[in-house]
Protein backbone atom coordinates (compact mmCIF):
# COMPACT_ATOMS: atom_id res chain seq x y z
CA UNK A 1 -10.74 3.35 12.32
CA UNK A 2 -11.09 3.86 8.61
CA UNK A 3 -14.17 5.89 6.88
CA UNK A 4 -17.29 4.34 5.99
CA UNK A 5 -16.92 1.25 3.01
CA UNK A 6 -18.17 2.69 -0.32
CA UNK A 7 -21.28 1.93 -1.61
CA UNK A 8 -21.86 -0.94 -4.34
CA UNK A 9 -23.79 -3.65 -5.19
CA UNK A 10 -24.92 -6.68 -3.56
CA UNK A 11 -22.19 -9.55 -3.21
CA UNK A 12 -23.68 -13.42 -3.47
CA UNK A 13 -23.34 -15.48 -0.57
CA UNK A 14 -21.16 -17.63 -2.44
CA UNK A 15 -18.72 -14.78 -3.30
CA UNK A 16 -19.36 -16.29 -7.30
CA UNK A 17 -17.58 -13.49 -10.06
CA UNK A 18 -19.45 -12.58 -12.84
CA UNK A 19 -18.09 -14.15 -15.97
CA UNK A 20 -16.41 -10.58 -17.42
CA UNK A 21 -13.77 -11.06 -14.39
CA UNK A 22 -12.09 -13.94 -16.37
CA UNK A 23 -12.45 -11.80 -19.53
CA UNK A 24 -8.19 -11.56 -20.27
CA UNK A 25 -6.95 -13.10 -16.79
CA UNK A 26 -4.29 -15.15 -18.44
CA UNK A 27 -2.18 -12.41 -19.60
CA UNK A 28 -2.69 -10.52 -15.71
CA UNK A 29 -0.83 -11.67 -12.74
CA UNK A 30 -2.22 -12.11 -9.67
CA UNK A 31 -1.11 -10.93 -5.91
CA UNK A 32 -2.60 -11.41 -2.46
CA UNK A 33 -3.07 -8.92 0.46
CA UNK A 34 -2.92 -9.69 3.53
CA UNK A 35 -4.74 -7.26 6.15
CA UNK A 36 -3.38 -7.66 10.12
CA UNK A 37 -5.50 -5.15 11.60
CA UNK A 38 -4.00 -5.00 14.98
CA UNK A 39 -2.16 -1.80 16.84
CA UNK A 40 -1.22 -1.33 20.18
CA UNK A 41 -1.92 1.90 19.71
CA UNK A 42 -3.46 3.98 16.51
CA UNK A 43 -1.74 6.88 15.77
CA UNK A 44 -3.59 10.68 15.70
CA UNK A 45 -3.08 10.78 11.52
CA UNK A 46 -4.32 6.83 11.05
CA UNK A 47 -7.12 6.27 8.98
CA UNK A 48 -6.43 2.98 7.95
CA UNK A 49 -8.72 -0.32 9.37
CA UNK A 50 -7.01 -0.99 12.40
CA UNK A 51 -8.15 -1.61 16.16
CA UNK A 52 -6.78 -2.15 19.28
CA UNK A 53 -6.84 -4.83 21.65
CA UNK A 54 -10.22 -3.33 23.80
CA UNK A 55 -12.06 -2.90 19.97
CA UNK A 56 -11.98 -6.78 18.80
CA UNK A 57 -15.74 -7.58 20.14
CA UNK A 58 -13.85 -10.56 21.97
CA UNK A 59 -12.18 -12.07 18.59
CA UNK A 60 -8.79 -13.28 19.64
CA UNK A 61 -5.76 -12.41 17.07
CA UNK A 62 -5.60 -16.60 16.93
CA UNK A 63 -9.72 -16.72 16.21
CA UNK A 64 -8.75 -13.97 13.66
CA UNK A 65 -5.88 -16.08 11.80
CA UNK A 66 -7.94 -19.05 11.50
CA UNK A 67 -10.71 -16.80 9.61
CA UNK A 68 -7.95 -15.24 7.62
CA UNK A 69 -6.76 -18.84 6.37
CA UNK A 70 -10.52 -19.76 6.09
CA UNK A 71 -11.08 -16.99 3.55
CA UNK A 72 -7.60 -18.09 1.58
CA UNK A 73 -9.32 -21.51 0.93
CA UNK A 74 -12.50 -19.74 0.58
CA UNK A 75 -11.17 -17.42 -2.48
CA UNK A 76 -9.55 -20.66 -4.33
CA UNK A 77 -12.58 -21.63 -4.29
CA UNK A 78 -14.57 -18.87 -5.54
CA UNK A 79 -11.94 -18.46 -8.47
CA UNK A 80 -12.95 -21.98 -9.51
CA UNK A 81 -16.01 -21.92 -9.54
CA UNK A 82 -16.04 -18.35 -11.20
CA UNK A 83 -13.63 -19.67 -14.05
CA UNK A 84 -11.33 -17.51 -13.48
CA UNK A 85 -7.65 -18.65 -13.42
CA UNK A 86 -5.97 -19.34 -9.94
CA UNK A 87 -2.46 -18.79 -10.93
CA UNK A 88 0.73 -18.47 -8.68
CA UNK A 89 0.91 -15.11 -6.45
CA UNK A 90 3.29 -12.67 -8.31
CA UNK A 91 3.85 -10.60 -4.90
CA UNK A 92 2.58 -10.94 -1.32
CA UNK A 93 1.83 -7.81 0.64
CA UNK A 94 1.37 -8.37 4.53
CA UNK A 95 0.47 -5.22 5.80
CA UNK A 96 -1.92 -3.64 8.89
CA UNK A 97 -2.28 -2.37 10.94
CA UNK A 98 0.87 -3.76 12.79
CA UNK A 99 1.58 -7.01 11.55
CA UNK A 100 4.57 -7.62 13.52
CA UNK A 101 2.88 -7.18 16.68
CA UNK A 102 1.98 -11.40 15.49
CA UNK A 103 4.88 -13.64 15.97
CA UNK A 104 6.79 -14.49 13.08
CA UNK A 105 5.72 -18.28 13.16
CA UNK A 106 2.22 -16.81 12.81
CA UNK A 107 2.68 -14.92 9.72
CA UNK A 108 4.77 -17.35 7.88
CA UNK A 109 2.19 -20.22 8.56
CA UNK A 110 -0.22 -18.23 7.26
CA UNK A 111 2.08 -17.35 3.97
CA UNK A 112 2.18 -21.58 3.53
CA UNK A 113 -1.43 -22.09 3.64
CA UNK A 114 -1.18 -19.36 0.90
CA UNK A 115 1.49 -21.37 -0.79
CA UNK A 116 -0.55 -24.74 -0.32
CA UNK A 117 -3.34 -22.95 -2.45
CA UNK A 118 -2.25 -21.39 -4.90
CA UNK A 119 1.64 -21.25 -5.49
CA UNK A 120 3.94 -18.52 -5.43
CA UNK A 121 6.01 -17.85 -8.66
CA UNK A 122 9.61 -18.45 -7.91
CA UNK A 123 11.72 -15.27 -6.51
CA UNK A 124 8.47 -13.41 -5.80
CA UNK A 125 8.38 -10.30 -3.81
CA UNK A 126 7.17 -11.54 -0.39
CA UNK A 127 6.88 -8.39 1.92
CA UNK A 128 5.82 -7.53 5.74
CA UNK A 129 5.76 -4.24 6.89
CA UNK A 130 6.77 -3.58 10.02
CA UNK A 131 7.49 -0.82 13.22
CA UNK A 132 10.84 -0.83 14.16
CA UNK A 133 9.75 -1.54 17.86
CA UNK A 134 8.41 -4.87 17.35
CA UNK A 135 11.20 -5.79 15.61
CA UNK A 136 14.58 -7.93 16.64
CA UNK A 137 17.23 -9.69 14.97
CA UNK A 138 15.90 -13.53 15.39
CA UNK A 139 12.34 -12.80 14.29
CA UNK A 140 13.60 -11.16 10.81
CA UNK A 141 15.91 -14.55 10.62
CA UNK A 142 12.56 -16.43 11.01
CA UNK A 143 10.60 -14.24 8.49
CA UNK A 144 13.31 -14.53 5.40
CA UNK A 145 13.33 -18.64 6.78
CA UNK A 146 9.21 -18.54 6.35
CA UNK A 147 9.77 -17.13 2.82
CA UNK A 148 9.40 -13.79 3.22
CA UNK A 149 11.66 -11.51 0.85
CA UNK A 150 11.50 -7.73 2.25
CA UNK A 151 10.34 -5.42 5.04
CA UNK A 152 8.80 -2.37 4.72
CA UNK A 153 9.75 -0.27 7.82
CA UNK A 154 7.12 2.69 8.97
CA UNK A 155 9.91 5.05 10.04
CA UNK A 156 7.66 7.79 9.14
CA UNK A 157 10.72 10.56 11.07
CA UNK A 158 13.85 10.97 12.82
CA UNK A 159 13.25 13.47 14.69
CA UNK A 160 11.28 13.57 18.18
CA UNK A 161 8.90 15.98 18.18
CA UNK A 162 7.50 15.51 14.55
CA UNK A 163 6.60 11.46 15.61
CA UNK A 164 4.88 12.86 18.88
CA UNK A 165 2.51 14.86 16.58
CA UNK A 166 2.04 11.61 14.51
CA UNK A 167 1.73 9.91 17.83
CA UNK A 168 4.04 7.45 16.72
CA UNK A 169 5.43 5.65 19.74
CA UNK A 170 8.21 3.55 18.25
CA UNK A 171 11.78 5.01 19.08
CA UNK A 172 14.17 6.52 15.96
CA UNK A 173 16.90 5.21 16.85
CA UNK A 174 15.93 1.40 16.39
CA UNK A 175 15.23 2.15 12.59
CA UNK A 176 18.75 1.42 12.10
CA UNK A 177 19.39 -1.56 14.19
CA UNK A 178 15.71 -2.99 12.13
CA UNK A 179 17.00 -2.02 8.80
CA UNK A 180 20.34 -3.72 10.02
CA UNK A 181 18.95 -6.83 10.97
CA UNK A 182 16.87 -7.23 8.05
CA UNK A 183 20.04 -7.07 5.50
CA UNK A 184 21.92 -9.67 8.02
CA UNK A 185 19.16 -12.01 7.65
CA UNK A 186 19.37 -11.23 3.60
CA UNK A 187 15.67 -9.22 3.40
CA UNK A 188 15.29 -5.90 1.12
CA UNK A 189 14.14 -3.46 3.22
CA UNK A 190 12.54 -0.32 2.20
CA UNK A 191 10.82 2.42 4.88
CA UNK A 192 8.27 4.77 4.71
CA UNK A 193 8.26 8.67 5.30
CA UNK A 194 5.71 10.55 6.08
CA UNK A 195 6.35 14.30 5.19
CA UNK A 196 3.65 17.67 6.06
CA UNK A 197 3.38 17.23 9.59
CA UNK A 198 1.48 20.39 11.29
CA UNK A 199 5.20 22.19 13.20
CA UNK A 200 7.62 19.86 10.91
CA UNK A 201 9.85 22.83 9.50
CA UNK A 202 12.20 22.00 6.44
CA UNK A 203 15.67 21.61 8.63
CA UNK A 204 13.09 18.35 10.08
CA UNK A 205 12.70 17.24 7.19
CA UNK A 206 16.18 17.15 5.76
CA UNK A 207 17.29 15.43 8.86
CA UNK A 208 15.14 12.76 8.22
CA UNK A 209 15.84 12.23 5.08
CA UNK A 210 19.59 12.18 5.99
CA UNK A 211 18.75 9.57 8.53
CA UNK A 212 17.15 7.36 5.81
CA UNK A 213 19.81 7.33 3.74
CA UNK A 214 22.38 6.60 5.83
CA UNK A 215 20.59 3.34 6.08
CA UNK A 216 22.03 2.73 3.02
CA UNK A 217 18.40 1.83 1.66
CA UNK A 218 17.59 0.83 -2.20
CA UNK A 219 13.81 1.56 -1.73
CA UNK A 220 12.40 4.34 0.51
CA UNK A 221 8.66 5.60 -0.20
CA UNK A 222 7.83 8.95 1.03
CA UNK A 223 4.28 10.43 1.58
CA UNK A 224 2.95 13.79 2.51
CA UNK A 225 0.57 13.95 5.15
CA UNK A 226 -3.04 14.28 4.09
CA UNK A 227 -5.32 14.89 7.29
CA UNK A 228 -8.37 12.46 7.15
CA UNK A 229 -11.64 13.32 8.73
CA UNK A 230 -12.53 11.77 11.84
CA UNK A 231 -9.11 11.28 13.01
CA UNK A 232 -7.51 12.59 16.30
CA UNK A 233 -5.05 14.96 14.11
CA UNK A 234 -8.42 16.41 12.72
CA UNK A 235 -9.70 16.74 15.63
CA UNK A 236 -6.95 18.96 17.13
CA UNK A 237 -6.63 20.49 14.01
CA UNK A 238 -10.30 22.06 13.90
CA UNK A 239 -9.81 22.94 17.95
CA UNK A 240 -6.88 25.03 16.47
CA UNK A 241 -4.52 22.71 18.93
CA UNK A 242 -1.94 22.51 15.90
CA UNK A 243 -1.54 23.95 12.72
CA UNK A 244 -3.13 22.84 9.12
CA UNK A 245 -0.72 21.12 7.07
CA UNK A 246 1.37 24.03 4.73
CA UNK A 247 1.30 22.71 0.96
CA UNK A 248 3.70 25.12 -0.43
CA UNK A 249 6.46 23.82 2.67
CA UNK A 250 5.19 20.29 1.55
CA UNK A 251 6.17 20.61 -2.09
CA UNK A 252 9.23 22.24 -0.63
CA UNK A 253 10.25 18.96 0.96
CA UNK A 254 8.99 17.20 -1.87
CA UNK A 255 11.43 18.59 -4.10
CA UNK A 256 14.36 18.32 -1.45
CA UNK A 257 13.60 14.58 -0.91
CA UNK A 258 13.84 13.98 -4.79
CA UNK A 259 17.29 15.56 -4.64
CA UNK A 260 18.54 13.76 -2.17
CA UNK A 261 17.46 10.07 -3.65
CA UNK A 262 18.72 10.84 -6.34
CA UNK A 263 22.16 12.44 -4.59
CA UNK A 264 22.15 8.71 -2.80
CA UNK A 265 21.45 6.95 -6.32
CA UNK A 266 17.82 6.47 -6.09
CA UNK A 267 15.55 7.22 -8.84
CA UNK A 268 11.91 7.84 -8.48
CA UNK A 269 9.52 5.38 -10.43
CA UNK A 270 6.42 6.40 -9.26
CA UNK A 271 5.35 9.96 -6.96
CA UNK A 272 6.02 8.74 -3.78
CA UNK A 273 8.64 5.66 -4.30
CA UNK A 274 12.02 5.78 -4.92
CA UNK A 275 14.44 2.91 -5.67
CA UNK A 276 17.87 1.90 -6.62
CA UNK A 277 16.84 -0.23 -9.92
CA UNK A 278 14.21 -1.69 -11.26
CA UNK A 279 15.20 -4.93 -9.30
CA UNK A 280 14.75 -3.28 -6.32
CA UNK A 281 11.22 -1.39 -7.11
CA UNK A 282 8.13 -3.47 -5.86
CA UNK A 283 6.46 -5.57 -7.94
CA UNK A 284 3.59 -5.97 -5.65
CA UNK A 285 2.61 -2.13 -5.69
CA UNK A 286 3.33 -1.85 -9.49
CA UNK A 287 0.49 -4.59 -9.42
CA UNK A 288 -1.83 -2.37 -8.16
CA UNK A 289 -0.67 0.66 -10.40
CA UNK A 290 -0.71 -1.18 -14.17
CA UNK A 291 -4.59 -3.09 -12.93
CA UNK A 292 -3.31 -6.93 -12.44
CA UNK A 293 -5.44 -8.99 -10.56
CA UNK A 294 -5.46 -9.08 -6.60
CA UNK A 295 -7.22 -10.35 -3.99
CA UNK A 296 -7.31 -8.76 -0.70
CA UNK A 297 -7.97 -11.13 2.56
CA UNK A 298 -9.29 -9.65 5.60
CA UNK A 299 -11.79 -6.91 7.07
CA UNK A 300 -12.05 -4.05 5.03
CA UNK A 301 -9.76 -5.50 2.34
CA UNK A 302 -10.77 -4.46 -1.30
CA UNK A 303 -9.59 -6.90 -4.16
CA UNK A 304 -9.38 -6.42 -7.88
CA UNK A 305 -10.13 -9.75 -10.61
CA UNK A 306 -10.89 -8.36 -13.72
CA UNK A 307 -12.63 -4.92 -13.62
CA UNK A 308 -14.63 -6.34 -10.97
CA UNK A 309 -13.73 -4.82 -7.01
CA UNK A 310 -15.34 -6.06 -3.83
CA UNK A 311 -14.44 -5.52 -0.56
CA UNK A 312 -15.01 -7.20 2.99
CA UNK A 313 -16.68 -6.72 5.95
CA UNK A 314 -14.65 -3.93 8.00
CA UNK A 315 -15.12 -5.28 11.46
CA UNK A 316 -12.72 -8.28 12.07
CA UNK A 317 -15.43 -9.61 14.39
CA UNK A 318 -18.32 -9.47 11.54
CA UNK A 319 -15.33 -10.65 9.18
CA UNK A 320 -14.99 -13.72 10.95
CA UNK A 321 -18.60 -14.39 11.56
CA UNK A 322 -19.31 -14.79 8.20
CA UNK A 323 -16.94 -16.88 6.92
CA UNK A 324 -17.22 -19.33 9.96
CA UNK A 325 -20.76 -18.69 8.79
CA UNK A 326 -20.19 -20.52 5.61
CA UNK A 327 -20.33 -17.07 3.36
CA UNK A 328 -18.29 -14.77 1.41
CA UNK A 329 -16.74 -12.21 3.80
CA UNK A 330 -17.44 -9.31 0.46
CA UNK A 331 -20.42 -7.23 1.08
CA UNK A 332 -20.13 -5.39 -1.25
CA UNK A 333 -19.01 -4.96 -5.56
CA UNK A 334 -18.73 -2.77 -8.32
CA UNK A 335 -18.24 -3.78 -11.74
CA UNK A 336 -16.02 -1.41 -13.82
CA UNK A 337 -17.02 -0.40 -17.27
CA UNK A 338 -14.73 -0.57 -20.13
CA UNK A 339 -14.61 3.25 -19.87
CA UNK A 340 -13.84 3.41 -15.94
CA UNK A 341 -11.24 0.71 -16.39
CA UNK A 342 -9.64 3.04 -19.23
CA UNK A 343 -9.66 6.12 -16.74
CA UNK A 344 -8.16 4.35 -13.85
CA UNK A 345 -5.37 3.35 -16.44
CA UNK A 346 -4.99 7.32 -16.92
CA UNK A 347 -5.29 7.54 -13.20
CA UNK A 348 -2.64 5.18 -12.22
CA UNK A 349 -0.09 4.50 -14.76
CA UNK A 350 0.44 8.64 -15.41
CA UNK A 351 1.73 8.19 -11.51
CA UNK A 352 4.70 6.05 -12.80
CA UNK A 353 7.91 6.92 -14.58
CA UNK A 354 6.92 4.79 -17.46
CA UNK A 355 4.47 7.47 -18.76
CA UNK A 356 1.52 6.80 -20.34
CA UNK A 357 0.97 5.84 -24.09
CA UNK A 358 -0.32 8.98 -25.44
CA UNK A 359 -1.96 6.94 -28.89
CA UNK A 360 -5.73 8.18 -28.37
CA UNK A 361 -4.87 10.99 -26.35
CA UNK A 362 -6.27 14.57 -28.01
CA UNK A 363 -3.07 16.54 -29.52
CA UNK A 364 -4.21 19.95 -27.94
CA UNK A 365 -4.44 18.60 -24.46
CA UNK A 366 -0.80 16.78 -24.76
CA UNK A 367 0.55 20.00 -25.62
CA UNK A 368 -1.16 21.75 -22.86
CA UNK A 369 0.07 19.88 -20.78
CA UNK A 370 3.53 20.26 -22.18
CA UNK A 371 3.22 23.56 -22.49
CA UNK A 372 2.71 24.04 -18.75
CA UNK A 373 6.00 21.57 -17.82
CA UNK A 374 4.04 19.05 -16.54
CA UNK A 375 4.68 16.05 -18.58
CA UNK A 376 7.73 15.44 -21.11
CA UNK A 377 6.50 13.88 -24.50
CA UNK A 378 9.56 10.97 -26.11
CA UNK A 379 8.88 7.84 -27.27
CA UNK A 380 4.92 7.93 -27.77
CA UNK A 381 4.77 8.14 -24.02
CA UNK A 382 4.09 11.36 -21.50
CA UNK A 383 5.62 11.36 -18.30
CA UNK A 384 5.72 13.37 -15.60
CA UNK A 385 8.01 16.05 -15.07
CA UNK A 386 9.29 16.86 -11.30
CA UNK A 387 6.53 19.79 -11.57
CA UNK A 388 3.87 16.98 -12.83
CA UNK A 389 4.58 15.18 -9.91
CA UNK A 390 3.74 17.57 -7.37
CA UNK A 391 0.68 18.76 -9.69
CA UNK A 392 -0.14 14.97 -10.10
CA UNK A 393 -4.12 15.56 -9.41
CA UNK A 394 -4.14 18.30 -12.09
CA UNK A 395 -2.55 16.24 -14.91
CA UNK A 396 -4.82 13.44 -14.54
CA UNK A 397 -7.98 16.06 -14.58
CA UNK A 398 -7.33 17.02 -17.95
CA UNK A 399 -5.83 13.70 -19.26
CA UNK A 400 -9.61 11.99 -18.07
CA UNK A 401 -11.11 14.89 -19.67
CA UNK A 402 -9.68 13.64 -22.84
């Protein structure tokens, strides 16, 4: 299960926003998360808010999707009464935890009582990830039928050995027949890679990148492995059971999966995503990255309205218990100063293609950076160069030094 929620201020029963959230909302969009936090199993490297069947405190995945659509006419409200604009969803993220371990008919119902409250903007980005393994031709029909518009397919590796370290049980070789079936029934379909993995050498690597694009994919994210405390992988880790991640062989395959995107006609638009156009990037992730408006539904979820985050109660049990309760599921806020809202911006936006506007930015540290080949200047922007991007956490130390 996921760390410890971070620390913040009392939430109001009511869930009520403090007036500076609908400071500017009508030139923000605004997207929904949705959080399924069930796994059959939870892989050694997961640190994300997830339980299994024997960790639900006797909350039923049906008691859990009537809280879920309980806190989706709960937010309307809240919105309302806050003043802050409803608007139609931009992009819909259903993600997990395992959401297709639910039926299809479950997930889609739950997408129309989303549509019932607030409207979703014509040709919006609707995505579900998925494992390949839960996966079959009729339920992606019935997805794309629900409305949704793309999968996002944890394929994580091709090759044996490197998912048994991940303790990923799902089988390679139904990534293909998923990513198949998703075209047939006319979804995008992007997948994830995870890249690092303690005994993963670079011949691994390449063959699963090889694998991916074979798929003949127009969005694949890639990720290297970071080792979170207080998961099993850190826990064989510090019994010396496997190795520590290597992050000279991970900038290594870094650098080898850029080629080959871009071999296979992919370009990158942000550090770890890749895609064919800028049709085919998502929208609801480039939400997140430029500091539009979300709202996250479910345990642990954290949502963003206007410089002001909150976040839920992690347990789906305690989750529930409040909102059948009658109260806001947040328990917990933080309200961003003008100052931390212009250092995220430094934060995020320097991860993207795009660049950053480099008006206000001190001359001496802009050349530094140049200087170093970390970030191109053109155009009154800086972006990162392919050395930026693996030195990411450095260029956004000095820019928030500025």
């Amino acid at each position: 299960m996921a760390g410890p929620l971070p620390e913040g201020e009392a939430v109001p029963e009511s869930g009520l926003l403090p007036e500076s959230a609908a400071l500017g909302a009508s030139v923000r969009t605004l997207s929904a998360y949705l959080h399924i936090p069930f796994c059959s199993h939870r892989c050694g490297y997961c640190d994300f808010n997830t339980y299994t069947a024997t960790e639900l405190r006797g909350l039923t995945r049906e008691g859990y999707l009537v809280a879920l659509d309980a806190e989706i006419t709960h937010s309307k409200q809240v919105l309302q009464e806050s003043k802050v604009p409803t608007r139609s969803l931009s992009s819909v993220f259903i993600g997990g935890g395992t959401p297709t371990l639910l039926p299809a008919s479950a997930l889609t119902s739950t997408l129309a009582v989303l549509r019932e409250n607030y409207g979703i903007v014509s040709g919006a980005e609707i995505t579900v990830e998925a494992n390949p393994d839960t996966l079959s031709a009729e339920y992606l029909v019935q997805l794309a039928a629900g409305g949704v518009t793309r999968v996002s397919i944890g394929m994580q590796s091709a090759v044996p050995h490197v998912l048994k370290t991940l303790e990923r049980t799902h089988n390679p070789a139904n990534v293909g027949s998923a990513v198949q079936w998703a075209k047939d029934a006319g979804l995008a379909v992007s997948v994830d890679l995870i890249y690092g993995t303690p005994g993963e050498s670079l011949s691994d690597w390449q063959q699963t990148v090889e694998a991916a694009m074979n798929y003949g994919l127009d969005h694949v994210s890639a990720y290297s492995l970071i080792v979170e405390e207080g998961t099993a992988m850190a826990r064989k880790i510090n019994r010396g059971e496997i190795p520590v991640p290597d992050g000279d062989l991970q900038a290594d395959m870094y650098e080898l999966a850029d080629d080959a995107f871009e071999a296979a006609g992919l370009t990158w638009y942000e550090i770890s995503n890749w895609s064919r156009s800028p049709e085919t990037e998502s929208s609801h992730n480039r939400a997140y990255w430029t500091g539009q408006d979300w709202w996250g539904f479910g345990p642990g979820a954290h949502s963003h309205i206007g410089g002001v985050r909150f976040w839920n109660a992690k347990h789906p049990a305690a989750y529930s218990e409040r909102l059948a309760a009658g109260i806001t599921p947040a328990v917990g806020r933080e309200v961003l100063t003008d100052e931390q809202r212009a250092v995220e911006e430094y934060l995020l936006e320097s991860r993207l293609r795009d660049g950053i506007a480099i008006a206000g930015v001190e001359a001496n540290i802009l050349m530094n950076l140049q200087d170093e080949q970390l970030v191109t200047l053109e155009n009154e922007r800086a972006t990162l160069t392919r050395r930026g991007r693996l030195l990411a956490d450095e260029v956004a130390r000095q820019l928030t030094e500025n």
